[in-house]
C-alpha atoms as a PDB file:
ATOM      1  CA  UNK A   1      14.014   2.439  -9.743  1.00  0.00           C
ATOM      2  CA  UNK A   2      11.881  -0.423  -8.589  1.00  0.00           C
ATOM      3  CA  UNK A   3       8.324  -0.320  -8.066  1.00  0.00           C
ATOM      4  CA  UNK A   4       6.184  -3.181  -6.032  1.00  0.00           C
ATOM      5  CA  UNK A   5       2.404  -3.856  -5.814  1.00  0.00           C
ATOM      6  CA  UNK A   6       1.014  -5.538  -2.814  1.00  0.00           C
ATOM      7  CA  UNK A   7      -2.258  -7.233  -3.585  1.00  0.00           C
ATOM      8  CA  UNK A   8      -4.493  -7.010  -0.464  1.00  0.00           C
ATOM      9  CA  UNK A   9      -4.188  -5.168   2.587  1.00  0.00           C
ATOM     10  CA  UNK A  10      -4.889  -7.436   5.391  1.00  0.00           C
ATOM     11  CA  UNK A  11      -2.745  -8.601   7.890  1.00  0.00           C
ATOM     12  CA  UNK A  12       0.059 -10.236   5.251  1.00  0.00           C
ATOM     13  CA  UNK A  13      -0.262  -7.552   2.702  1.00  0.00           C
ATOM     14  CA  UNK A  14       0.264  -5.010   5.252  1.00  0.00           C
ATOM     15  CA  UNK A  15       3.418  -6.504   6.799  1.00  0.00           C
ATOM     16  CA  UNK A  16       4.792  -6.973   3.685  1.00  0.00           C
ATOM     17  CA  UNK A  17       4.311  -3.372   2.374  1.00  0.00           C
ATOM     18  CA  UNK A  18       6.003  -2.581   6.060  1.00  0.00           C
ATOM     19  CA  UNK A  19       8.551  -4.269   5.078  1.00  0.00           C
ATOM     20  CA  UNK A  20       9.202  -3.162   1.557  1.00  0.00           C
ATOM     21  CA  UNK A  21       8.841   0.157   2.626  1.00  0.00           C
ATOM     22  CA  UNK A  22      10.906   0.103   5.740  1.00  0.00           C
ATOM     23  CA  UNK A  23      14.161  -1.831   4.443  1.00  0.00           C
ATOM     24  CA  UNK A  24      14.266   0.295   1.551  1.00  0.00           C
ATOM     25  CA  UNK A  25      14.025  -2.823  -1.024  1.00  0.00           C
ATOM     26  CA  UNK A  26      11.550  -0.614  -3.465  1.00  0.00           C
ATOM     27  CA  UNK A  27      11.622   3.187  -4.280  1.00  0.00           C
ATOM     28  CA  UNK A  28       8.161   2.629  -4.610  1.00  0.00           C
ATOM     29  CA  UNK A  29       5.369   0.464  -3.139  1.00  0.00           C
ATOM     30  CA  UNK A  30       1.576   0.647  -4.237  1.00  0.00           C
ATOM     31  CA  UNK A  31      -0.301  -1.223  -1.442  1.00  0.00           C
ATOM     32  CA  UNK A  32      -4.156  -2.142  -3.005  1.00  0.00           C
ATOM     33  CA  UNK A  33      -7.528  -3.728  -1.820  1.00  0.00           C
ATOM     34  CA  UNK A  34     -10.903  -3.623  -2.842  1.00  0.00           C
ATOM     35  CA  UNK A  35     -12.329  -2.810   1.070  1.00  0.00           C
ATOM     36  CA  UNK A  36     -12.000   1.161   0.535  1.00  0.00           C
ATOM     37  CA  UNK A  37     -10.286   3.403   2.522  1.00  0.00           C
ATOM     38  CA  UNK A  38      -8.194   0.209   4.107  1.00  0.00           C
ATOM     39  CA  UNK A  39      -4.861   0.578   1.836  1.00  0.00           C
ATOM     40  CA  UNK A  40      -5.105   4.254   2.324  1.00  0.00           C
ATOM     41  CA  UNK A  41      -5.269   4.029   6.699  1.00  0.00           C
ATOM     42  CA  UNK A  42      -2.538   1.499   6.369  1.00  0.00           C
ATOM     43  CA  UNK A  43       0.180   3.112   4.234  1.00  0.00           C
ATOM     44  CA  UNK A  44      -0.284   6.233   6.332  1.00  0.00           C
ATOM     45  CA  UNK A  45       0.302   3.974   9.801  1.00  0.00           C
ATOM     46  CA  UNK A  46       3.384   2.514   7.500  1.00  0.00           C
ATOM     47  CA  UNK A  47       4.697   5.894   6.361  1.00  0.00           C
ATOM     48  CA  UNK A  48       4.612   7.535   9.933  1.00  0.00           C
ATOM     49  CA  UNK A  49       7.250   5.098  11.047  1.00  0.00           C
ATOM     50  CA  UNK A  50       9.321   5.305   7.557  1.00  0.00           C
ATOM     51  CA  UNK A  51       9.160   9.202   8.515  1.00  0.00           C
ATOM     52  CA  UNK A  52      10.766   8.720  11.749  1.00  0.00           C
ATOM     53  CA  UNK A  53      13.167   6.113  10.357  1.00  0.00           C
ATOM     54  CA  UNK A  54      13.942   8.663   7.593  1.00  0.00           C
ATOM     55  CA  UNK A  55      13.179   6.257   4.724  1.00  0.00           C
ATOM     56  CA  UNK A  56      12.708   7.463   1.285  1.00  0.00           C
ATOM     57  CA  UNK A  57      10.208   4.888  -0.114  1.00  0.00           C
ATOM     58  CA  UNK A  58       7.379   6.058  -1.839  1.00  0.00           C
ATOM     59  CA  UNK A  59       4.155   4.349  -0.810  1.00  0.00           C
ATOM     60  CA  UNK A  60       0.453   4.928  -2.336  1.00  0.00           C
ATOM     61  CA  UNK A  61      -2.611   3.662  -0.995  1.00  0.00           C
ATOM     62  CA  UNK A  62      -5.093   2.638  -3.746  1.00  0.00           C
ATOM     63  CA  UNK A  63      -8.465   1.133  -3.826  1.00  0.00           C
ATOM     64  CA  UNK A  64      -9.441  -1.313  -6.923  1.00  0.00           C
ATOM     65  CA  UNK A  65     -13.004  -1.480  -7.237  1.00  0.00           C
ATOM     66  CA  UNK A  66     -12.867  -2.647 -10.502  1.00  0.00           C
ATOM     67  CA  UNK A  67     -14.664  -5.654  -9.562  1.00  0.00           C
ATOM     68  CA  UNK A  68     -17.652  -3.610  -8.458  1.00  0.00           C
ATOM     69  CA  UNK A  69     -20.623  -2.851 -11.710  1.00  0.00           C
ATOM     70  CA  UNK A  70     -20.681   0.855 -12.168  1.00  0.00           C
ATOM     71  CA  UNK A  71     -23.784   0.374 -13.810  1.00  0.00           C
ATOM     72  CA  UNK A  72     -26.737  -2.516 -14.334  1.00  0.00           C
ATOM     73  CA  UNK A  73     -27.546  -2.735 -18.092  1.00  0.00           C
END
């Protein structure tokens, strides 16, 4: 089982989670990027067409806000 992270979900990022996901290359693909909600919109657009093409890749959209302060000390 092979599992791929995608760094970023702009244009590249996005085409290359399409890609991953739609060739079958990884049983799973974790697309990720700080702008919230982005990731998320985009692996559902990606897994609508994997749906249709009857693809079995996993796919998770994730926001990292990590860099963000939860708190000022």
């Amino acid at each position: 089982m092979s599992k791929v992270t995608v760094v970023g979900a702009g244009n590249v990022g996005a085409t290359c989670a399409n890609v991953l996901i739609t060739t079958g290359i990884a049983d799973e693909v974790v697309l990720i990027d700080i702008k919230e909600g982005l990731s998320e919109g985009k692996v559902m657009d990606i897994m609508q067409t994997a749906n249709i093409l009857g693809v079995q890749t996993r796919a998770t959209g994730v926001t990292n806000d990590t860099a963000q302060p939860k708190a000022a000390m």
